[in-house]
C-alpha atoms as a PDB file:
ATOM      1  CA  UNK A   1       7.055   7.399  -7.399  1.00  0.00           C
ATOM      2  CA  UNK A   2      10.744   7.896  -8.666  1.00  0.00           C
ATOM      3  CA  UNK A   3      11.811   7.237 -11.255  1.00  0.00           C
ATOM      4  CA  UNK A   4      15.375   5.949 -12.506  1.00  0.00           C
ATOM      5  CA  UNK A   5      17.694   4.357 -14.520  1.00  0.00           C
ATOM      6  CA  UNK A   6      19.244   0.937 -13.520  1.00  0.00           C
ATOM      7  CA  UNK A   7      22.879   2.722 -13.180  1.00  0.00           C
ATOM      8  CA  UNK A   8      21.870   5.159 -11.034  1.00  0.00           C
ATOM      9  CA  UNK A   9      20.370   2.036  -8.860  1.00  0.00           C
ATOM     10  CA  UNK A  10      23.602   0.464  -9.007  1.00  0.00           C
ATOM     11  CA  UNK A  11      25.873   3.292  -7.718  1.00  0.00           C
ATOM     12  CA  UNK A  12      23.487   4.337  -4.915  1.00  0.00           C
ATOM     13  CA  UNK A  13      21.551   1.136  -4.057  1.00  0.00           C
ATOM     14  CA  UNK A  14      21.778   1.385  -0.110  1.00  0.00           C
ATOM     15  CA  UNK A  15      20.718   5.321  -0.650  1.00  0.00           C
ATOM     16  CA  UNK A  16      17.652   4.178  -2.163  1.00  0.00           C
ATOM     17  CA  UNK A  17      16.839   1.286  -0.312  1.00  0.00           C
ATOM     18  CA  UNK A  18      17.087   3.569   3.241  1.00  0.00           C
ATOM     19  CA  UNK A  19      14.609   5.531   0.942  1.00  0.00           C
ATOM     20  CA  UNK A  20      12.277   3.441   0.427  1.00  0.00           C
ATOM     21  CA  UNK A  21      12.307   2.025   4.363  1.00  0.00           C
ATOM     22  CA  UNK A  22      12.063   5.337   5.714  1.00  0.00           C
ATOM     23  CA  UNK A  23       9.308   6.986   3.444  1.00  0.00           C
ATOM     24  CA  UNK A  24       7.282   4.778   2.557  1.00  0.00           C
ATOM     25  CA  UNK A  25       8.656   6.097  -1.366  1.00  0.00           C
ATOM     26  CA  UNK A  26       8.201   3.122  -4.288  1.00  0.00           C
ATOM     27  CA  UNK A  27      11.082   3.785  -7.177  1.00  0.00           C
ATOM     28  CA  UNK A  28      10.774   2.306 -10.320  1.00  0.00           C
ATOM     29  CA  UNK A  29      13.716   1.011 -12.057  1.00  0.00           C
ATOM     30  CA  UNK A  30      14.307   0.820 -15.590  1.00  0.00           C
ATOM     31  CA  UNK A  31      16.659  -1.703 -17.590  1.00  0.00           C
ATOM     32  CA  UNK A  32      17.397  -2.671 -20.855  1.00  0.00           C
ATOM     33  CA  UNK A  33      14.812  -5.585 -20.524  1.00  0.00           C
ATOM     34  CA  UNK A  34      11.942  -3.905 -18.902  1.00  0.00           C
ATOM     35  CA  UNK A  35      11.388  -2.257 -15.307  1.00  0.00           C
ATOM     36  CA  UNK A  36      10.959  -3.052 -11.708  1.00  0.00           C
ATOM     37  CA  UNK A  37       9.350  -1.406  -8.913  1.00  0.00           C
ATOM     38  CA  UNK A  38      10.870  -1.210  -5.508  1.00  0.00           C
ATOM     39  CA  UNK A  39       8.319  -0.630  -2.810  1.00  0.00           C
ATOM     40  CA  UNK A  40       8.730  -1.279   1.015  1.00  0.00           C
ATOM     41  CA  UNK A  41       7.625  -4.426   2.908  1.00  0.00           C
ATOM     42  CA  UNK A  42       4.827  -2.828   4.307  1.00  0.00           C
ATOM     43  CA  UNK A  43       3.471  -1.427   1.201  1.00  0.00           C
ATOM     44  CA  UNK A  44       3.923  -4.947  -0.116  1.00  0.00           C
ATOM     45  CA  UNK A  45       1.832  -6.596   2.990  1.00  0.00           C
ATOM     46  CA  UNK A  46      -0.727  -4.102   2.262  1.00  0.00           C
ATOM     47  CA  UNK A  47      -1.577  -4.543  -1.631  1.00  0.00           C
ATOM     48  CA  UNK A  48      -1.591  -8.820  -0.907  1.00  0.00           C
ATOM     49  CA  UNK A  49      -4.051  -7.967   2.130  1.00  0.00           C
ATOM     50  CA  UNK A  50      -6.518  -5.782  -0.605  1.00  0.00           C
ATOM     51  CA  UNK A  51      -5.849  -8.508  -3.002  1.00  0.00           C
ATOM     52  CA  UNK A  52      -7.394 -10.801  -0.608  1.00  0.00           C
ATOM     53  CA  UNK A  53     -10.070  -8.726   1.010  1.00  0.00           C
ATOM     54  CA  UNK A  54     -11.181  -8.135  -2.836  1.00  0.00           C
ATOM     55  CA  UNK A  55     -11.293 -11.709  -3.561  1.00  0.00           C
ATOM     56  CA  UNK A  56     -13.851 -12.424  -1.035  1.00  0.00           C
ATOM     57  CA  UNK A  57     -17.446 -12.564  -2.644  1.00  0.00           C
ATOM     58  CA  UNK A  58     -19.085  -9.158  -1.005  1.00  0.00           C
ATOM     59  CA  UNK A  59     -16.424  -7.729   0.902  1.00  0.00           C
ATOM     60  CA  UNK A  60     -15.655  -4.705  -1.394  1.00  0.00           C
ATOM     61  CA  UNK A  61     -19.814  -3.811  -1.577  1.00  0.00           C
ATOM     62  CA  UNK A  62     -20.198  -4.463   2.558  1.00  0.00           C
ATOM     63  CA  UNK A  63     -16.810  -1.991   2.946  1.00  0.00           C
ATOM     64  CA  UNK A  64     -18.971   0.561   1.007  1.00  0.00           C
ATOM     65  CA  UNK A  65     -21.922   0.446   2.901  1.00  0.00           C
ATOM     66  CA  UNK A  66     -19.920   0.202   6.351  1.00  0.00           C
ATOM     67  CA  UNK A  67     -18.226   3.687   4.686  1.00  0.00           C
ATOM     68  CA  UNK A  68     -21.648   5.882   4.401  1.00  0.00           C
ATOM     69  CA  UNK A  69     -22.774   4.899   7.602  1.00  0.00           C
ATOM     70  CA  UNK A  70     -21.473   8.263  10.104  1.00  0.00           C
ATOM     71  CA  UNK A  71     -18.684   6.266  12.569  1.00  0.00           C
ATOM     72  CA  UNK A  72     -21.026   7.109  15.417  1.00  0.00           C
ATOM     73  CA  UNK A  73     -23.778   4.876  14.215  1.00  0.00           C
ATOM     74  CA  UNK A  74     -21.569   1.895  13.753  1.00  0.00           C
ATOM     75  CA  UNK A  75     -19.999   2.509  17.082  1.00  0.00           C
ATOM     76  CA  UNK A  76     -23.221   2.340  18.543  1.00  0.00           C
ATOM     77  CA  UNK A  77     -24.190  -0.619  16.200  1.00  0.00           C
ATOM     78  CA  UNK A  78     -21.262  -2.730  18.298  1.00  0.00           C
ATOM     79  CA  UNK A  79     -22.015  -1.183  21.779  1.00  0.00           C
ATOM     80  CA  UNK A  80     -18.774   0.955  22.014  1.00  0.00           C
ATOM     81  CA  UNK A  81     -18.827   3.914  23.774  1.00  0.00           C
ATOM     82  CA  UNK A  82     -16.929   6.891  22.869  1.00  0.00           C
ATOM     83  CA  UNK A  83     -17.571   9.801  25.228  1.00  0.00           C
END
């Protein structure tokens, strides 16, 4: 994450937004009265979507187990076939 000040924001704000579309790169701005973060639409659709899978009672413990399972197990668990 970058980090800067809330003048440098100011004199190069369409430089940073083009930035933060294109890379995917948050930047944390800093003012008198505290700091922001700048982060990318996607990036934002992406925390509120783990916010949400985390609020549902057992997800995060059934994403777990799904993880230690090898993929070719739970491909075969669903009848896909991948040769």
């Amino acid at each position: 994450m970058r980090h800067i000040t809330a003048n440098v924001a100011q004199r190069d704000f369409n430089g940073i937004l083009d930035t933060v579309i294109e890379f995917g790169e948050s930047v944390s701005i800093a003012t008198d009265k505290g700091t922001v973060i700048l982060i990318g639409q996607e990036e934002w659709n992406g925390l509120l979507e783990t916010i949400y899978l985390q609020s549902i009672p057992g997800m995060v413990e059934s994403i777990r187990e799904a993880r230690e399972v090898p993929a070719s197990e739970r491909l075969e668990d669903i009848g896909w076939d991948i040769n």
